[in-house]
PDB file of N, CA and C in Angstrom:
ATOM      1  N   UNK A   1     -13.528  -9.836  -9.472  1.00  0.00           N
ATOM      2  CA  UNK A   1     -12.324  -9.339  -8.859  1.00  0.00           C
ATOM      3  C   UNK A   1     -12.397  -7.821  -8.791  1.00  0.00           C
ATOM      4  N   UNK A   2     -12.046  -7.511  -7.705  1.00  0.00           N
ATOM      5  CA  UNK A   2     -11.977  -5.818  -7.713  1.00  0.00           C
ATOM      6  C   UNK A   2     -10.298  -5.132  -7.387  1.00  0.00           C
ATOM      7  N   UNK A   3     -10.249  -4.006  -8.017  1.00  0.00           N
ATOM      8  CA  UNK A   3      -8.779  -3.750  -7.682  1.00  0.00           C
ATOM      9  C   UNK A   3      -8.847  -2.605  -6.666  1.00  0.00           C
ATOM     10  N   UNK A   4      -7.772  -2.061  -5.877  1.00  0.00           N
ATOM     11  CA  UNK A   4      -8.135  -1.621  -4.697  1.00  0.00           C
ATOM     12  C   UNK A   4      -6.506  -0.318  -4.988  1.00  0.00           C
ATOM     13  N   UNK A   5      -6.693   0.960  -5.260  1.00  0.00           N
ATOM     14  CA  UNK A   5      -5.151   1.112  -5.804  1.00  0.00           C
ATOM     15  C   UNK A   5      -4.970   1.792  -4.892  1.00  0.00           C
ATOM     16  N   UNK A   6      -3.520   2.219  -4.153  1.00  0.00           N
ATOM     17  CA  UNK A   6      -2.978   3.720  -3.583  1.00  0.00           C
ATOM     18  C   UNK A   6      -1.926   4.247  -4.077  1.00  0.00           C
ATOM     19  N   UNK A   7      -1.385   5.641  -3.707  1.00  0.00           N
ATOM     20  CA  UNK A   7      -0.629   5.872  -4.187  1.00  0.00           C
ATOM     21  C   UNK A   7       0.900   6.776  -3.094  1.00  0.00           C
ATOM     22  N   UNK A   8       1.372   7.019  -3.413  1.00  0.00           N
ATOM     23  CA  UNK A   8       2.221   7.837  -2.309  1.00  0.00           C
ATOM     24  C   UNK A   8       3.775   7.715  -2.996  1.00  0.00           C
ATOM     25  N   UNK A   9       4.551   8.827  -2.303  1.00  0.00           N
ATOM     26  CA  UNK A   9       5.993   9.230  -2.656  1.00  0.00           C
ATOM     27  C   UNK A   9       6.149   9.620  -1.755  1.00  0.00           C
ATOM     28  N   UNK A  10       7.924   9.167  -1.806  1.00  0.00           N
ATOM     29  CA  UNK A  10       8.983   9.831  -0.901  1.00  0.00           C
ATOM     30  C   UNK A  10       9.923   9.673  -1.618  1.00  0.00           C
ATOM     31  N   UNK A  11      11.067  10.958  -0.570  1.00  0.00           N
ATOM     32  CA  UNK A  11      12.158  10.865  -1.275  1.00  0.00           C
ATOM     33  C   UNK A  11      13.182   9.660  -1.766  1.00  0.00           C
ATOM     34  N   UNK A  12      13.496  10.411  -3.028  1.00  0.00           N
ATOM     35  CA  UNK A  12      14.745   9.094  -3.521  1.00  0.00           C
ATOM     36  C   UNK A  12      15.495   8.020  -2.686  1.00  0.00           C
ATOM     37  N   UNK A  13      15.951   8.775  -1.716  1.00  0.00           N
ATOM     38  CA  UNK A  13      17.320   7.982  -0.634  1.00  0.00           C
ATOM     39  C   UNK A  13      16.079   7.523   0.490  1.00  0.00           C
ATOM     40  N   UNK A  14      15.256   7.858   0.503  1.00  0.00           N
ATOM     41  CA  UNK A  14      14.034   6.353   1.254  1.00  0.00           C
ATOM     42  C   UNK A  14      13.216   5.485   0.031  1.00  0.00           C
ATOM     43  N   UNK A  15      13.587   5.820  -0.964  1.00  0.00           N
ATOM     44  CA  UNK A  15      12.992   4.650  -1.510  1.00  0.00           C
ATOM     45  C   UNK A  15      12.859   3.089  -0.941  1.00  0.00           C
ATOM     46  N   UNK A  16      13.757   2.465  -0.997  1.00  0.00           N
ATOM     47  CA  UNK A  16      14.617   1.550  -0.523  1.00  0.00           C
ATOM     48  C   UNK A  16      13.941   0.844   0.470  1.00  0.00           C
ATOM     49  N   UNK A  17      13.952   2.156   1.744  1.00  0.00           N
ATOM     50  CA  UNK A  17      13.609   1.628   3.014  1.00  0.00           C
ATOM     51  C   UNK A  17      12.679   1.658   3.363  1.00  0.00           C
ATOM     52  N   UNK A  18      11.797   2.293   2.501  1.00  0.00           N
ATOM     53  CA  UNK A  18      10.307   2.470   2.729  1.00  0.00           C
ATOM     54  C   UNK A  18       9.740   1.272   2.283  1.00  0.00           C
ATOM     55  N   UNK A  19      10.127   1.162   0.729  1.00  0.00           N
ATOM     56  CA  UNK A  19       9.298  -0.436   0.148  1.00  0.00           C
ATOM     57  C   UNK A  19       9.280  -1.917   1.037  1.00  0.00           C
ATOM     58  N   UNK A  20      11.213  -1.912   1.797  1.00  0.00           N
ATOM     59  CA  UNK A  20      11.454  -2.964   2.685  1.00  0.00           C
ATOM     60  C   UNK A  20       9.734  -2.548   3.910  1.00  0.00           C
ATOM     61  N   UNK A  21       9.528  -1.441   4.300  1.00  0.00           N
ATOM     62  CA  UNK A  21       8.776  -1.057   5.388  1.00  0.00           C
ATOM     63  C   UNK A  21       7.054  -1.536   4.840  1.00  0.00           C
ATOM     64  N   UNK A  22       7.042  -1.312   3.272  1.00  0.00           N
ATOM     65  CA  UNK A  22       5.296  -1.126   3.453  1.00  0.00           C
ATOM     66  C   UNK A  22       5.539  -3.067   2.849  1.00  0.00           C
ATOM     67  N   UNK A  23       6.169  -3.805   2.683  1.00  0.00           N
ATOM     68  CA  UNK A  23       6.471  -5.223   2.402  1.00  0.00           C
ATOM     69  C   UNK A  23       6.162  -5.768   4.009  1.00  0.00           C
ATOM     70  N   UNK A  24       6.872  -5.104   4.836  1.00  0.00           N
ATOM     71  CA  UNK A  24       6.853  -5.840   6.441  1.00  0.00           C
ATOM     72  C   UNK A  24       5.382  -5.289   6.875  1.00  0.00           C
ATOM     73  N   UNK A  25       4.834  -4.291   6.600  1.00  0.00           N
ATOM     74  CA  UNK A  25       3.477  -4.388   7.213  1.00  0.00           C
ATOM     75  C   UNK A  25       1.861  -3.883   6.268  1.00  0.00           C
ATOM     76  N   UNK A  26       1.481  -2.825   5.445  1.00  0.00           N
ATOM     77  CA  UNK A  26       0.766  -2.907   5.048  1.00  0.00           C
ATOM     78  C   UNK A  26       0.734  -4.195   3.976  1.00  0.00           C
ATOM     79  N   UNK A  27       1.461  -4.284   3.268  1.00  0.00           N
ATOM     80  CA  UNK A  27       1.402  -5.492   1.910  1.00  0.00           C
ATOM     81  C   UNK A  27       1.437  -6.658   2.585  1.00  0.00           C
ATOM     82  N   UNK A  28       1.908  -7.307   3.478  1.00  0.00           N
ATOM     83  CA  UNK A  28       2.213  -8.432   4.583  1.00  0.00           C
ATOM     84  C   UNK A  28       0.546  -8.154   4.851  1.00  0.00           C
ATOM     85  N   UNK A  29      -0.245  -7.105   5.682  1.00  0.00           N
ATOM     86  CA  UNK A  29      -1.352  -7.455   6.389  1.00  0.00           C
ATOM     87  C   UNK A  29      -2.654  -7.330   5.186  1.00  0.00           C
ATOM     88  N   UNK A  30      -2.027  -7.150   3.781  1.00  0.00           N
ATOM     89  CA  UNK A  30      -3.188  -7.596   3.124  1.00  0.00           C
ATOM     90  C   UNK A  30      -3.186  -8.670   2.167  1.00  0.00           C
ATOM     91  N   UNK A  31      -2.385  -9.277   2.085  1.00  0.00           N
ATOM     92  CA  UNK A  31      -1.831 -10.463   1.494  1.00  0.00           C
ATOM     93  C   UNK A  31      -2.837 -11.412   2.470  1.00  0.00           C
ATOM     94  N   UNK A  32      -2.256 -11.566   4.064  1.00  0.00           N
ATOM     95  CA  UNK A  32      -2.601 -12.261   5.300  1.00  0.00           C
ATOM     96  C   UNK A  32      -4.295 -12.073   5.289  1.00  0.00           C
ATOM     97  N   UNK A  33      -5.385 -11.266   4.214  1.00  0.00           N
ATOM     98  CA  UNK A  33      -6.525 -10.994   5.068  1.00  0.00           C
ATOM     99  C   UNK A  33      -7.180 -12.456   3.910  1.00  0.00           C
ATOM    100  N   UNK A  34      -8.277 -12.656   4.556  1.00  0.00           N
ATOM    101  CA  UNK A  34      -8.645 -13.809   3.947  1.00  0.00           C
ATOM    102  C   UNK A  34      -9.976 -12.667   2.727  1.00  0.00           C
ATOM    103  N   UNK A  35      -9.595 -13.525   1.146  1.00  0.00           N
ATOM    104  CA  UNK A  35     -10.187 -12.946  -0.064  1.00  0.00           C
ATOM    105  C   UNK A  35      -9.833 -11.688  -0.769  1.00  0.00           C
ATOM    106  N   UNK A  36      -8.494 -11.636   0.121  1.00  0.00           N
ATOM    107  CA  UNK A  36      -7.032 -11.017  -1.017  1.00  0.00           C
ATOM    108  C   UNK A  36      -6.434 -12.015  -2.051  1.00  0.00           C
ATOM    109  N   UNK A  37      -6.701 -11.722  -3.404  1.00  0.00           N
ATOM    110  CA  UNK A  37      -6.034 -12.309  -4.859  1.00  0.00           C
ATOM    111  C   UNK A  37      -4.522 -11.894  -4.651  1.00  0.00           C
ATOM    112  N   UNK A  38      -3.901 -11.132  -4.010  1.00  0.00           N
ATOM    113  CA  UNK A  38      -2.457 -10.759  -4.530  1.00  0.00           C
ATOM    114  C   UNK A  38      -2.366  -8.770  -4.542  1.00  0.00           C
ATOM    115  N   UNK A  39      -0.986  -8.775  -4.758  1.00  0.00           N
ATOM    116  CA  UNK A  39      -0.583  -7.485  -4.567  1.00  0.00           C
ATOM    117  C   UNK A  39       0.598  -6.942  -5.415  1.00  0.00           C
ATOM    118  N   UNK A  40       0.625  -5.945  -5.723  1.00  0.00           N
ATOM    119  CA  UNK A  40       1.748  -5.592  -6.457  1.00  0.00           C
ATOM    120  C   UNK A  40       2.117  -4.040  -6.512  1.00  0.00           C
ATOM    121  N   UNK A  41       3.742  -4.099  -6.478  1.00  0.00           N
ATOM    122  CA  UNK A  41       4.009  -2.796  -5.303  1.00  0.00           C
ATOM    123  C   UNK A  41       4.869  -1.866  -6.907  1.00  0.00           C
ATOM    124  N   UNK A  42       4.696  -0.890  -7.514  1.00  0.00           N
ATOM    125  CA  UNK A  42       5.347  -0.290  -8.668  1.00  0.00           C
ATOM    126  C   UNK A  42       6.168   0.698  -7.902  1.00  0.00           C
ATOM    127  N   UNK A  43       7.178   1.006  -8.502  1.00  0.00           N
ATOM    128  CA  UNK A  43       8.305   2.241  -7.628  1.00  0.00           C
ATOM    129  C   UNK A  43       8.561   3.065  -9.355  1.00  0.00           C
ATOM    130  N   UNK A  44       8.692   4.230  -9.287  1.00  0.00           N
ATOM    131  CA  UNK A  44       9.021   4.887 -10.325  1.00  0.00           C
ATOM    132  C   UNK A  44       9.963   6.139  -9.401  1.00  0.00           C
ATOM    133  N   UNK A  45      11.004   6.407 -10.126  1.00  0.00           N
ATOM    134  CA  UNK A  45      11.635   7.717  -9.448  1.00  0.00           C
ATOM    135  C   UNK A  45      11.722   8.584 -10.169  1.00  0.00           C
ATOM    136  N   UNK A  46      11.584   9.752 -10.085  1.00  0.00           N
ATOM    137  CA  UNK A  46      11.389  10.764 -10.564  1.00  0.00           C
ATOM    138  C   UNK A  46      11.922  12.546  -9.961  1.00  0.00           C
ATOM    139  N   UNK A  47      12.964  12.674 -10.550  1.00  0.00           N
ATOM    140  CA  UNK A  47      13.416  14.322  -9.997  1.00  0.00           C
ATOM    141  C   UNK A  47      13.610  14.500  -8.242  1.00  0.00           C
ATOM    142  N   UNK A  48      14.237  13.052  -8.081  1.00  0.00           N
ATOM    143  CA  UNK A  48      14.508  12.726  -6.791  1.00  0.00           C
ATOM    144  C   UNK A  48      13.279  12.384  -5.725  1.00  0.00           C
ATOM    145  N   UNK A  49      12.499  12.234  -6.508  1.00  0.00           N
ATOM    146  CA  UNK A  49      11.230  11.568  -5.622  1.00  0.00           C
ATOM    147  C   UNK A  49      11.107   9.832  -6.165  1.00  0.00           C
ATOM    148  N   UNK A  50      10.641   9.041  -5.095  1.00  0.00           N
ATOM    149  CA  UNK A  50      10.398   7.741  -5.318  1.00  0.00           C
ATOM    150  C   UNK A  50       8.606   8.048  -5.634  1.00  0.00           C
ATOM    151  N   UNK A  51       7.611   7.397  -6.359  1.00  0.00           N
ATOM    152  CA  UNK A  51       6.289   7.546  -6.661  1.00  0.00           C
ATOM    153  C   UNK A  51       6.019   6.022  -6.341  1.00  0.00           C
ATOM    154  N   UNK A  52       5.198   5.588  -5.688  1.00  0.00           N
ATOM    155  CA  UNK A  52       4.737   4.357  -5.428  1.00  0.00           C
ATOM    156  C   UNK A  52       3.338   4.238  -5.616  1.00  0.00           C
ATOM    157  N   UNK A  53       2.936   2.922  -6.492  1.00  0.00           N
ATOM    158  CA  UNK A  53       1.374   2.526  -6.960  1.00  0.00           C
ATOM    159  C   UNK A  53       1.570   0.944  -6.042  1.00  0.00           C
ATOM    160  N   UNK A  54       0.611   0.963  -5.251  1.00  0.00           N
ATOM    161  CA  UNK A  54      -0.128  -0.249  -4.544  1.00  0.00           C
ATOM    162  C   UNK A  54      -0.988  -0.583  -5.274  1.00  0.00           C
ATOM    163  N   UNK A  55      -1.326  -1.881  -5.680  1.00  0.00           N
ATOM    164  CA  UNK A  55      -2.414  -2.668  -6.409  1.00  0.00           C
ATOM    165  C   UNK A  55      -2.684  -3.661  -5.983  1.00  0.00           C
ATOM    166  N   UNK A  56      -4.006  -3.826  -5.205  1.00  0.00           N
ATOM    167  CA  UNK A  56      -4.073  -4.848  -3.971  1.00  0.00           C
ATOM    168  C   UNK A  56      -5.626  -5.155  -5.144  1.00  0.00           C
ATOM    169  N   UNK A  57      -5.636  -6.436  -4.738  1.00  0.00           N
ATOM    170  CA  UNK A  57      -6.870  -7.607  -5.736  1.00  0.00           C
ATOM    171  C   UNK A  57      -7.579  -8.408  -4.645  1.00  0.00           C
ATOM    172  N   UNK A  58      -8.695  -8.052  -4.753  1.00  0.00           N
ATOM    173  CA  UNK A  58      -9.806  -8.710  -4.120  1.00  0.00           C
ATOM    174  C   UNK A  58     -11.072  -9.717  -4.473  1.00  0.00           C
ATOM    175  N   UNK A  59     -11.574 -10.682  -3.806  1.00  0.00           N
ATOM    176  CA  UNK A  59     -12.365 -11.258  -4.117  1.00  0.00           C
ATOM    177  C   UNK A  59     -13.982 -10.599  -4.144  1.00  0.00           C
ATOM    178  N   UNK A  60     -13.792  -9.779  -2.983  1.00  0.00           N
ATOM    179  CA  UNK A  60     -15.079  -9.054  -2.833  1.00  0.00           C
ATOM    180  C   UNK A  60     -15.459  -7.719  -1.813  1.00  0.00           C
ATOM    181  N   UNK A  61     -16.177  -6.724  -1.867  1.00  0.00           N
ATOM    182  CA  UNK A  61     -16.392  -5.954  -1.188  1.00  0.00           C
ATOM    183  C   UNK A  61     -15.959  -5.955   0.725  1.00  0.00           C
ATOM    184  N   UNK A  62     -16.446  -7.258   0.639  1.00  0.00           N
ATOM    185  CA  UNK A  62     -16.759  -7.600   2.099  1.00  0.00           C
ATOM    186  C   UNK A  62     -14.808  -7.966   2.787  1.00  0.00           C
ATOM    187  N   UNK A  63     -14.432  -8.705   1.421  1.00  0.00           N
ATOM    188  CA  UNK A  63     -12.912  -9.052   1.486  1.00  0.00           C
ATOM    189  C   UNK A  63     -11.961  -7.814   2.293  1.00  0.00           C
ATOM    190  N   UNK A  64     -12.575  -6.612   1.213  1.00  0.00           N
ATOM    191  CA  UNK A  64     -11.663  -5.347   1.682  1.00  0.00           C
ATOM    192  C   UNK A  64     -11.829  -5.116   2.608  1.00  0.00           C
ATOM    193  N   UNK A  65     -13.111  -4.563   3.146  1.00  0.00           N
ATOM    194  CA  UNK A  65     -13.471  -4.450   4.709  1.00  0.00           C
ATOM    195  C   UNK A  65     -12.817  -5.218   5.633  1.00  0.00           C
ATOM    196  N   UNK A  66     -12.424  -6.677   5.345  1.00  0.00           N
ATOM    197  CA  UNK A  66     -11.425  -7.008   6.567  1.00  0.00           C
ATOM    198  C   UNK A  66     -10.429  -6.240   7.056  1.00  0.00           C
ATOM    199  N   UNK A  67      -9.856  -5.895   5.350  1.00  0.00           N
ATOM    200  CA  UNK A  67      -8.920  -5.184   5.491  1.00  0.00           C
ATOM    201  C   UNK A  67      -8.899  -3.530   6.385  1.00  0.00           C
ATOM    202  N   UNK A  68      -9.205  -2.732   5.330  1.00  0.00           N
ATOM    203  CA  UNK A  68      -9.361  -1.882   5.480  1.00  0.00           C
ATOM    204  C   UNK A  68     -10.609  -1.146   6.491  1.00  0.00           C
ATOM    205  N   UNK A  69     -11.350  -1.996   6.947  1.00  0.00           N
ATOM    206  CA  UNK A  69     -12.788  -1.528   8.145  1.00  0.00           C
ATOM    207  C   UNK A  69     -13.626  -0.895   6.844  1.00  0.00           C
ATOM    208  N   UNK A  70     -14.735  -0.698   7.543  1.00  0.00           N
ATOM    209  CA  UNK A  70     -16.177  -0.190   7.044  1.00  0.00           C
ATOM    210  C   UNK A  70     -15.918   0.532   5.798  1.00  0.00           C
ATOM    211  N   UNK A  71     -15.343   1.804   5.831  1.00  0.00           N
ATOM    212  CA  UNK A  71     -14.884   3.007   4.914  1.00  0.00           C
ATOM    213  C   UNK A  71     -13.803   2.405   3.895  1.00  0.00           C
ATOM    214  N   UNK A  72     -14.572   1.723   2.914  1.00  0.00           N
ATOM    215  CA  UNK A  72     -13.251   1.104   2.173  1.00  0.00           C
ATOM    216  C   UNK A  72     -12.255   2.093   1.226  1.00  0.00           C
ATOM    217  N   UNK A  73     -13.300   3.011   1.014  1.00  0.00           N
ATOM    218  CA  UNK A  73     -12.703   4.612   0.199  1.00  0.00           C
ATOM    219  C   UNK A  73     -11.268   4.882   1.107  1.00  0.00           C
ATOM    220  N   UNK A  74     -11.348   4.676   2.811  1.00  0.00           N
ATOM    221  CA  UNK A  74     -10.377   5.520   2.997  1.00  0.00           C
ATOM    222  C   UNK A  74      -8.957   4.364   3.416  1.00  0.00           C
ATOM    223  N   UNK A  75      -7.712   4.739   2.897  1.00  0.00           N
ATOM    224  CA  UNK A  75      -6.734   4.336   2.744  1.00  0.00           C
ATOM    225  C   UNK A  75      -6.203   3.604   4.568  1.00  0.00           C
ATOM    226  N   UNK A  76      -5.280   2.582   4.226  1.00  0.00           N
ATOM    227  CA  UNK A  76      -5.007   2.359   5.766  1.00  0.00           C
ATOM    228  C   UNK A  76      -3.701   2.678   6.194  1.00  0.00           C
ATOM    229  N   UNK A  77      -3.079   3.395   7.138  1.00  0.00           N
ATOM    230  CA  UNK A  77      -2.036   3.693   7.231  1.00  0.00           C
ATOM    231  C   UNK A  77      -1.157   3.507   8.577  1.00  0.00           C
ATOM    232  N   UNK A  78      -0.084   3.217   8.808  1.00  0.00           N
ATOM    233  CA  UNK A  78       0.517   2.382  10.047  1.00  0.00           C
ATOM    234  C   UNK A  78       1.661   3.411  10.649  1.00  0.00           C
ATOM    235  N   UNK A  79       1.669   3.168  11.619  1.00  0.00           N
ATOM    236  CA  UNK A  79       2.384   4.572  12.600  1.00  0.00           C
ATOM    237  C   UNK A  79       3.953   4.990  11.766  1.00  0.00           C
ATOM    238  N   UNK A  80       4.644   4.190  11.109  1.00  0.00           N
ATOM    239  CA  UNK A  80       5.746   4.952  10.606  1.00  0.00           C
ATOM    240  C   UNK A  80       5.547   5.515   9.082  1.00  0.00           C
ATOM    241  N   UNK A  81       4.569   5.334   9.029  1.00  0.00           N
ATOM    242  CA  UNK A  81       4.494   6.054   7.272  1.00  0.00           C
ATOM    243  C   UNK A  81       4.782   7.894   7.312  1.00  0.00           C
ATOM    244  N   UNK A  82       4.282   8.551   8.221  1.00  0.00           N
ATOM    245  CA  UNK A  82       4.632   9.791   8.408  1.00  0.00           C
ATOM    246  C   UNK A  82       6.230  10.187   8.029  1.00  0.00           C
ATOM    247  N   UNK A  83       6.936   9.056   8.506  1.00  0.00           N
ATOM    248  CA  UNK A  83       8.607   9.035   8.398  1.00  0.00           C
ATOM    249  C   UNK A  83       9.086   9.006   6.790  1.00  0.00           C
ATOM    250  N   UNK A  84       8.278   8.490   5.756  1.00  0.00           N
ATOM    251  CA  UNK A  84       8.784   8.182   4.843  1.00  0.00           C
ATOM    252  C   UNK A  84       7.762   8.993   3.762  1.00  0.00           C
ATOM    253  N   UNK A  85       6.290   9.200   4.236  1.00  0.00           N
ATOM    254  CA  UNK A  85       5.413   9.892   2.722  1.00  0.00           C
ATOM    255  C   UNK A  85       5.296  11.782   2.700  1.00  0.00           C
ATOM    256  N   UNK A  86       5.400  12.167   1.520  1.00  0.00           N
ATOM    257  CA  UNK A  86       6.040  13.431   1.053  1.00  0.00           C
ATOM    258  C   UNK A  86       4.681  13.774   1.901  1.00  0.00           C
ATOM    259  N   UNK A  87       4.565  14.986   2.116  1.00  0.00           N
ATOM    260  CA  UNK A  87       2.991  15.246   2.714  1.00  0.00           C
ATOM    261  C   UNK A  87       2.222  16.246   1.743  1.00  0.00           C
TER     262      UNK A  87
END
């Protein structure tokens, strides 16, 4: 099994709507890839920031690559995340 982590924050008052957001599409499209084990989404808030840990579980190298394409190092990210991650 391999673990696959990311990380990212936004503000407090998007907490909320962001987690509903990365549930409807990144966590949804790696759940959906075939030789994903599972996922698990941590929220911590902090001094008015939300801190979010992704922990996505894989069967194998090749698994992630569905996911994520060739470059498994680099993170995958979907057109409204700009709206919600601190930069």
């Amino acid at each position: 099994m391999i673990a696959r982590i990311w990380r990212g924050a936004t503000e407090e008052s998007k907490a909320d709507e962001f987690i509903d957001y990365m549930l409807k599409t990144g966590v949804r499209d790696l759940r959906a890839t075939e030789g994903n084990l599972g996922a698990l989404v941590l929220r911590r808030v902090n001094h008015g920031h939300a801190e979010f840990l992704l922990i996505s579980l894989w069967r194998s190298l090749d698994a992630i690559r569905r996911f994520a394409g060739d470059d498994i190092e680099k993170a995958v990210y979907y057109s409204e995340d700009k709206k919600y991650l601190d930069k």
